[in-house]
C-alpha atoms as a PDB file:
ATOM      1  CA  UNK A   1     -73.968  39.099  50.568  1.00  0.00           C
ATOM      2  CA  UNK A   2     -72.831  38.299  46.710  1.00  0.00           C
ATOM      3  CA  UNK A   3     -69.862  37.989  46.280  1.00  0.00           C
ATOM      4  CA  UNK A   4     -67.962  37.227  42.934  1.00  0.00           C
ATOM      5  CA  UNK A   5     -64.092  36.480  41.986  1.00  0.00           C
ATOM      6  CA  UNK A   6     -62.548  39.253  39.989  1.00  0.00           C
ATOM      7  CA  UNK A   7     -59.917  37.241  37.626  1.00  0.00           C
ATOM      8  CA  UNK A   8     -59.206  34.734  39.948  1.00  0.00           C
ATOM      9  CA  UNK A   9     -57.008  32.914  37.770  1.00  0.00           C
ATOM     10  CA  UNK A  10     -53.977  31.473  38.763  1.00  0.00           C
ATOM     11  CA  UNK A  11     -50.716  31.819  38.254  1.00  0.00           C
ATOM     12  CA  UNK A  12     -48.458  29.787  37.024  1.00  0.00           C
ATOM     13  CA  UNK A  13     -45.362  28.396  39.773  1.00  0.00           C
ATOM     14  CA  UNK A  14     -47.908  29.698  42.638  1.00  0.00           C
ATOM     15  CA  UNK A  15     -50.379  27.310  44.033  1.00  0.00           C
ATOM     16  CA  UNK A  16     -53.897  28.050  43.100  1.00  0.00           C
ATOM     17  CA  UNK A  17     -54.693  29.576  46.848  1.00  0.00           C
ATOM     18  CA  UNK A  18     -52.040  32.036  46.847  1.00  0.00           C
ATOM     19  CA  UNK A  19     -52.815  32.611  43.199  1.00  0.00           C
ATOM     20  CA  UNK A  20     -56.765  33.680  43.669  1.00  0.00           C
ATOM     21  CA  UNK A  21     -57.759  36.969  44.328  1.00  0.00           C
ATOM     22  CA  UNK A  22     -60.089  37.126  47.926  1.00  0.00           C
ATOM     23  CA  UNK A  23     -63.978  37.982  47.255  1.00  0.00           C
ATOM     24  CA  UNK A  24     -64.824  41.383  45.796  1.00  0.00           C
ATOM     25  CA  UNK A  25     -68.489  42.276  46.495  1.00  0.00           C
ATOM     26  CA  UNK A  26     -70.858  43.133  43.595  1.00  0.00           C
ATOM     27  CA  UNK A  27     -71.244  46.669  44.011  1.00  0.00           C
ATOM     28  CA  UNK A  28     -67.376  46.788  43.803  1.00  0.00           C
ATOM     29  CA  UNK A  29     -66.990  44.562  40.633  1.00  0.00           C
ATOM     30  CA  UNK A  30     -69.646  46.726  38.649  1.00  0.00           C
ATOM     31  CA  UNK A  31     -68.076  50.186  39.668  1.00  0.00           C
ATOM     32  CA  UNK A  32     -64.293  48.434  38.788  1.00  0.00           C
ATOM     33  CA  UNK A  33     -65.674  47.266  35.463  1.00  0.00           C
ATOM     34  CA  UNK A  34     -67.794  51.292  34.806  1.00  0.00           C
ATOM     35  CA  UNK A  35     -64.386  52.690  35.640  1.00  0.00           C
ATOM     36  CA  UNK A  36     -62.703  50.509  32.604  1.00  0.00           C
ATOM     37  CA  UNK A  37     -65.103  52.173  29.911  1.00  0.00           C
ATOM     38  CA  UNK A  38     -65.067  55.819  31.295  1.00  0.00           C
ATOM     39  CA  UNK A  39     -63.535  58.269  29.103  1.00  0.00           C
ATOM     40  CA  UNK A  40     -63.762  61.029  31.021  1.00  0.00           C
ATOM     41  CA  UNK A  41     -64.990  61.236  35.120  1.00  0.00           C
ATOM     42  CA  UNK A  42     -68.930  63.209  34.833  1.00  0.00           C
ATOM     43  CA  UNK A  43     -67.863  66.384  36.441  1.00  0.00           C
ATOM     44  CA  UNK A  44     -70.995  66.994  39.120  1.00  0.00           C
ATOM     45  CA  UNK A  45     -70.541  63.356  40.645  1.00  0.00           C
ATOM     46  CA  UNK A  46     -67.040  64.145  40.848  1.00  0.00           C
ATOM     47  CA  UNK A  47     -67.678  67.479  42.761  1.00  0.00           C
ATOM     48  CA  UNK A  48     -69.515  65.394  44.941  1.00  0.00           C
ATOM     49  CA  UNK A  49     -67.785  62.813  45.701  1.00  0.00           C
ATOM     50  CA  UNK A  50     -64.953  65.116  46.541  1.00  0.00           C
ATOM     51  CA  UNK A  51     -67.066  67.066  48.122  1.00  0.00           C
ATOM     52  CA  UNK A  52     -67.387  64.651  50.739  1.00  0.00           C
ATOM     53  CA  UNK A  53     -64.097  62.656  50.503  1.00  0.00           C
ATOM     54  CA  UNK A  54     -63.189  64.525  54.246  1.00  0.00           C
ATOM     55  CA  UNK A  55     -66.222  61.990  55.627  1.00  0.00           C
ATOM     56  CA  UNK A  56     -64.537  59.067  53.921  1.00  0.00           C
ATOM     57  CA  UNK A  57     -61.033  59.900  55.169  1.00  0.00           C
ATOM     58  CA  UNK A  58     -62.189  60.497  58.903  1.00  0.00           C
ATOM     59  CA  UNK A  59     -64.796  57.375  59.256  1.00  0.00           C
ATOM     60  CA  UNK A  60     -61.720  55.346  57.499  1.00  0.00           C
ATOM     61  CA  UNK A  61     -59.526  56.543  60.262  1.00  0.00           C
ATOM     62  CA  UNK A  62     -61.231  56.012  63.196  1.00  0.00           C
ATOM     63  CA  UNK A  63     -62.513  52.548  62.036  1.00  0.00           C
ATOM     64  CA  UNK A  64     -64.742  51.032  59.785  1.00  0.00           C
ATOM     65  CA  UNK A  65     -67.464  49.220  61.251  1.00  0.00           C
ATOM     66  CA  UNK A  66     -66.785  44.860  61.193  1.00  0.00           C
ATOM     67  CA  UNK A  67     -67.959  44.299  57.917  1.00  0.00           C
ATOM     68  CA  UNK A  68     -67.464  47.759  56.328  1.00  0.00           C
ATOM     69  CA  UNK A  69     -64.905  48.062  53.327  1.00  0.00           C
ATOM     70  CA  UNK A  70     -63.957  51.333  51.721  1.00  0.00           C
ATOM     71  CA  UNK A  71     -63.426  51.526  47.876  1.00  0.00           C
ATOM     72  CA  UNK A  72     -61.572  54.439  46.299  1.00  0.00           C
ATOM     73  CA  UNK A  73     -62.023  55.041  42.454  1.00  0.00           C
ATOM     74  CA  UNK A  74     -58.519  57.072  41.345  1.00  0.00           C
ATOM     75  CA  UNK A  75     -56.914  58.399  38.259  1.00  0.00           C
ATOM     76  CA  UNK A  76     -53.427  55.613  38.918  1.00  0.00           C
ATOM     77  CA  UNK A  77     -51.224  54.992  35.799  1.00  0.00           C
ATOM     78  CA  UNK A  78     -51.441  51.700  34.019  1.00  0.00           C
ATOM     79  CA  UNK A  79     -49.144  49.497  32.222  1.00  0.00           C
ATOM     80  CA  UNK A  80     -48.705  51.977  29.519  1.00  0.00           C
ATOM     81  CA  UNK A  81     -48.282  54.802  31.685  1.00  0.00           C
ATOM     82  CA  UNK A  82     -51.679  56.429  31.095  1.00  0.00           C
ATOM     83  CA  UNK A  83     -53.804  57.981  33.546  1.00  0.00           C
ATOM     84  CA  UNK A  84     -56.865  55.403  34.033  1.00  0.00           C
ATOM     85  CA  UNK A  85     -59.491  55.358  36.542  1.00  0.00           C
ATOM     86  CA  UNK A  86     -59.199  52.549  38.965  1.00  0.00           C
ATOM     87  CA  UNK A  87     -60.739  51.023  41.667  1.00  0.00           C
ATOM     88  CA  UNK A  88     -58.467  50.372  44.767  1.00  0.00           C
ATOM     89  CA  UNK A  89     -59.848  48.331  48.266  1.00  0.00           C
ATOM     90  CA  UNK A  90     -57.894  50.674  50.880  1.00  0.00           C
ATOM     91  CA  UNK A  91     -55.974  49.335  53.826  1.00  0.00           C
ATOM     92  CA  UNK A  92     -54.661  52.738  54.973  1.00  0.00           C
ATOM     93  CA  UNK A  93     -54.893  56.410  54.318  1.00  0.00           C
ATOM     94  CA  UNK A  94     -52.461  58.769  56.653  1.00  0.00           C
ATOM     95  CA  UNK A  95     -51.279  61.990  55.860  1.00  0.00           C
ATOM     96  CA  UNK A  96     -52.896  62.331  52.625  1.00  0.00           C
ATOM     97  CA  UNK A  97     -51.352  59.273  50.445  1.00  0.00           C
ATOM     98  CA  UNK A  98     -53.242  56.084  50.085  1.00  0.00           C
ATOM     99  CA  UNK A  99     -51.999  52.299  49.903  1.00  0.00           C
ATOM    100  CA  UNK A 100     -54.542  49.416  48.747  1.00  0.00           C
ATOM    101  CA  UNK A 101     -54.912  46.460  46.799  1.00  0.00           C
ATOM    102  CA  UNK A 102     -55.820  47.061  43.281  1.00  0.00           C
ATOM    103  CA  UNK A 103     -60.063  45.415  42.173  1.00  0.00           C
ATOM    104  CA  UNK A 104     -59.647  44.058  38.931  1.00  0.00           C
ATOM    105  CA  UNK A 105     -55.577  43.093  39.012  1.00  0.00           C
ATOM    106  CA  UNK A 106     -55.389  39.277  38.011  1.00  0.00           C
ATOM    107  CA  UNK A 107     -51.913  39.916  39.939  1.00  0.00           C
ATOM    108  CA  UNK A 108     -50.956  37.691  42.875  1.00  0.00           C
ATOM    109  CA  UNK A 109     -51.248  39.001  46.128  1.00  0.00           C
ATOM    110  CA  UNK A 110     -48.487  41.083  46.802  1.00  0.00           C
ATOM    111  CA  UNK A 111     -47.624  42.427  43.289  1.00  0.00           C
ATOM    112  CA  UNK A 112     -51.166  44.595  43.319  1.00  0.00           C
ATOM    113  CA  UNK A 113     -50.559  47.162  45.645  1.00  0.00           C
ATOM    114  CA  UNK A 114     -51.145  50.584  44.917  1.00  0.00           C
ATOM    115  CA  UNK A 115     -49.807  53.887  46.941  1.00  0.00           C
ATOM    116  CA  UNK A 116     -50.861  56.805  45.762  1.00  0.00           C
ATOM    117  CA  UNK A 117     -52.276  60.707  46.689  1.00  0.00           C
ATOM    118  CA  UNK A 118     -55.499  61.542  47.505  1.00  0.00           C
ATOM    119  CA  UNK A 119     -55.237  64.225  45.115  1.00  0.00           C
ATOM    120  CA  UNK A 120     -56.059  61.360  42.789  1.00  0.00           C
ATOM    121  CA  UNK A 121     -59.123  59.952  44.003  1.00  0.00           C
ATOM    122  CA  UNK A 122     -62.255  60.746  41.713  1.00  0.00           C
ATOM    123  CA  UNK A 123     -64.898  58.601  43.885  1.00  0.00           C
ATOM    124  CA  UNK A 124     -65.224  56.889  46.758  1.00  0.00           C
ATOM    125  CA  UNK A 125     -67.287  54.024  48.769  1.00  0.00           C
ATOM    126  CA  UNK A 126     -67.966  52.873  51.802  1.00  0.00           C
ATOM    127  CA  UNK A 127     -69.621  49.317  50.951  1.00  0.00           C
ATOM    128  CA  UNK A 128     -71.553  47.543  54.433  1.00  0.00           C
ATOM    129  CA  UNK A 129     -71.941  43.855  54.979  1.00  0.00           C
ATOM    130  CA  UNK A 130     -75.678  43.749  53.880  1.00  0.00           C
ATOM    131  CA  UNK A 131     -74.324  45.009  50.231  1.00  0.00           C
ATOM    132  CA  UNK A 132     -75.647  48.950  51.308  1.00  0.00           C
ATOM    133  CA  UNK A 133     -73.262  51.361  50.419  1.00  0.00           C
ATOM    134  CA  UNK A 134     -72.104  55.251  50.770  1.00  0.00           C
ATOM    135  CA  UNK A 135     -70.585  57.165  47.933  1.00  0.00           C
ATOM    136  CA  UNK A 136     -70.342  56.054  44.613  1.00  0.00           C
ATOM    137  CA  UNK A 137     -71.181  59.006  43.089  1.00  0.00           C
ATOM    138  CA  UNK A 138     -69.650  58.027  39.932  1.00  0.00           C
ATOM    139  CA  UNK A 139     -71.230  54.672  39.715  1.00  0.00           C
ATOM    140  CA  UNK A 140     -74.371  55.790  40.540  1.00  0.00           C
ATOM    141  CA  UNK A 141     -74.347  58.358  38.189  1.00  0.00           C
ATOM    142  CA  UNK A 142     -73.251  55.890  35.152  1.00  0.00           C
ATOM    143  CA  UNK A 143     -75.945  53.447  36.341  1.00  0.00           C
ATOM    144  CA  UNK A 144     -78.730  56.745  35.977  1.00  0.00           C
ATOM    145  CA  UNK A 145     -77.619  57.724  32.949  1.00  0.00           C
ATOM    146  CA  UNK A 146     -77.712  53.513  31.301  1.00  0.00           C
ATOM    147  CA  UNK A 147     -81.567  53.189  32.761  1.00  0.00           C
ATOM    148  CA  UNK A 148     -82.031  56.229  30.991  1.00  0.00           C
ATOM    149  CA  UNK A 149     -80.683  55.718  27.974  1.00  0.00           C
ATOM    150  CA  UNK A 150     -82.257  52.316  28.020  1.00  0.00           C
ATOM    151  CA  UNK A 151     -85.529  54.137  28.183  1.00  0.00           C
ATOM    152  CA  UNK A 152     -84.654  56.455  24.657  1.00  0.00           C
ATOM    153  CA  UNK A 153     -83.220  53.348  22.883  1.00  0.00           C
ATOM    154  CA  UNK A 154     -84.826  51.553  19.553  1.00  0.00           C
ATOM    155  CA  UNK A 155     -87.692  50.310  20.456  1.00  0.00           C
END
């Protein structure tokens, strides 16, 4: 599977392996980087990805498959105390709140942990070891709508 580093730079006073972020999958880098240029969440994607969000929750909880990650795409505050879309690689999800590692954070492990509700979640996916994936309504809905307007552009 492709795999790339999201801003695996280090940091300085930690040695370079604690420093570097693990492997992020492709699929999971391009929806991280769609969610940093959204304006506003396409409302029928997100009615469907909520839609189904109960199948996320329960095949979460009773165990991903070895190789299986799940990806949640919420509307977290930033630095600046906005409300931002962002993408978050959960590690658990129990009694509706959330707690993950932030995709994109060039933090060190450790200081890129998000907790949060799932009233805040906007997308979701389920990304398997051969680089299928489930959900990503959102992302799949932005990549649509670029091949189409790739198709009107100058010519």
């Amino acid at each position: 599977m492709l795999t790339l580093m999201l801003l695996g730079t280090g940091v300085a006073g930690l040695p370079a392996a604690q420093a570097q972020q693990p492997e992020i999958a492709v699929p999971a880098v391009r929806l991280a980087l769609q969610l940093t240029t959204l304006e506003t969440i396409p409302p029928a994607p997100l009615k469907e990805a909520r839609r189904t969000l109960a199948q996320a929750r329960q095949r979460f909880n009773r165990g991903l498959n070895p190789g299986e990650t799940l990806y949640i795409a919420a509307t977290l505050l930033n630095d600046a105390a906005n409300r931002v879309p962002q993408l978050v690689q959960v590690q658990t999800w129990q009694d509706g709140r959330l707690m993950g590692r932030l995709v994109g954070s060039n933090l060190p492990d450790g200081n890129n942990k998000e907790e949060f509700d799932e009233s805040e979640i906007v997308d979701w996916m389920i990304l398997h070891q051969d680089g299928a994936e489930e959900g990503n309504y959102v992302g799949k809905f932005l990549d649509l709508e670029e091949r189409l307007g790739s198709l009107t552009g100058p010519r």
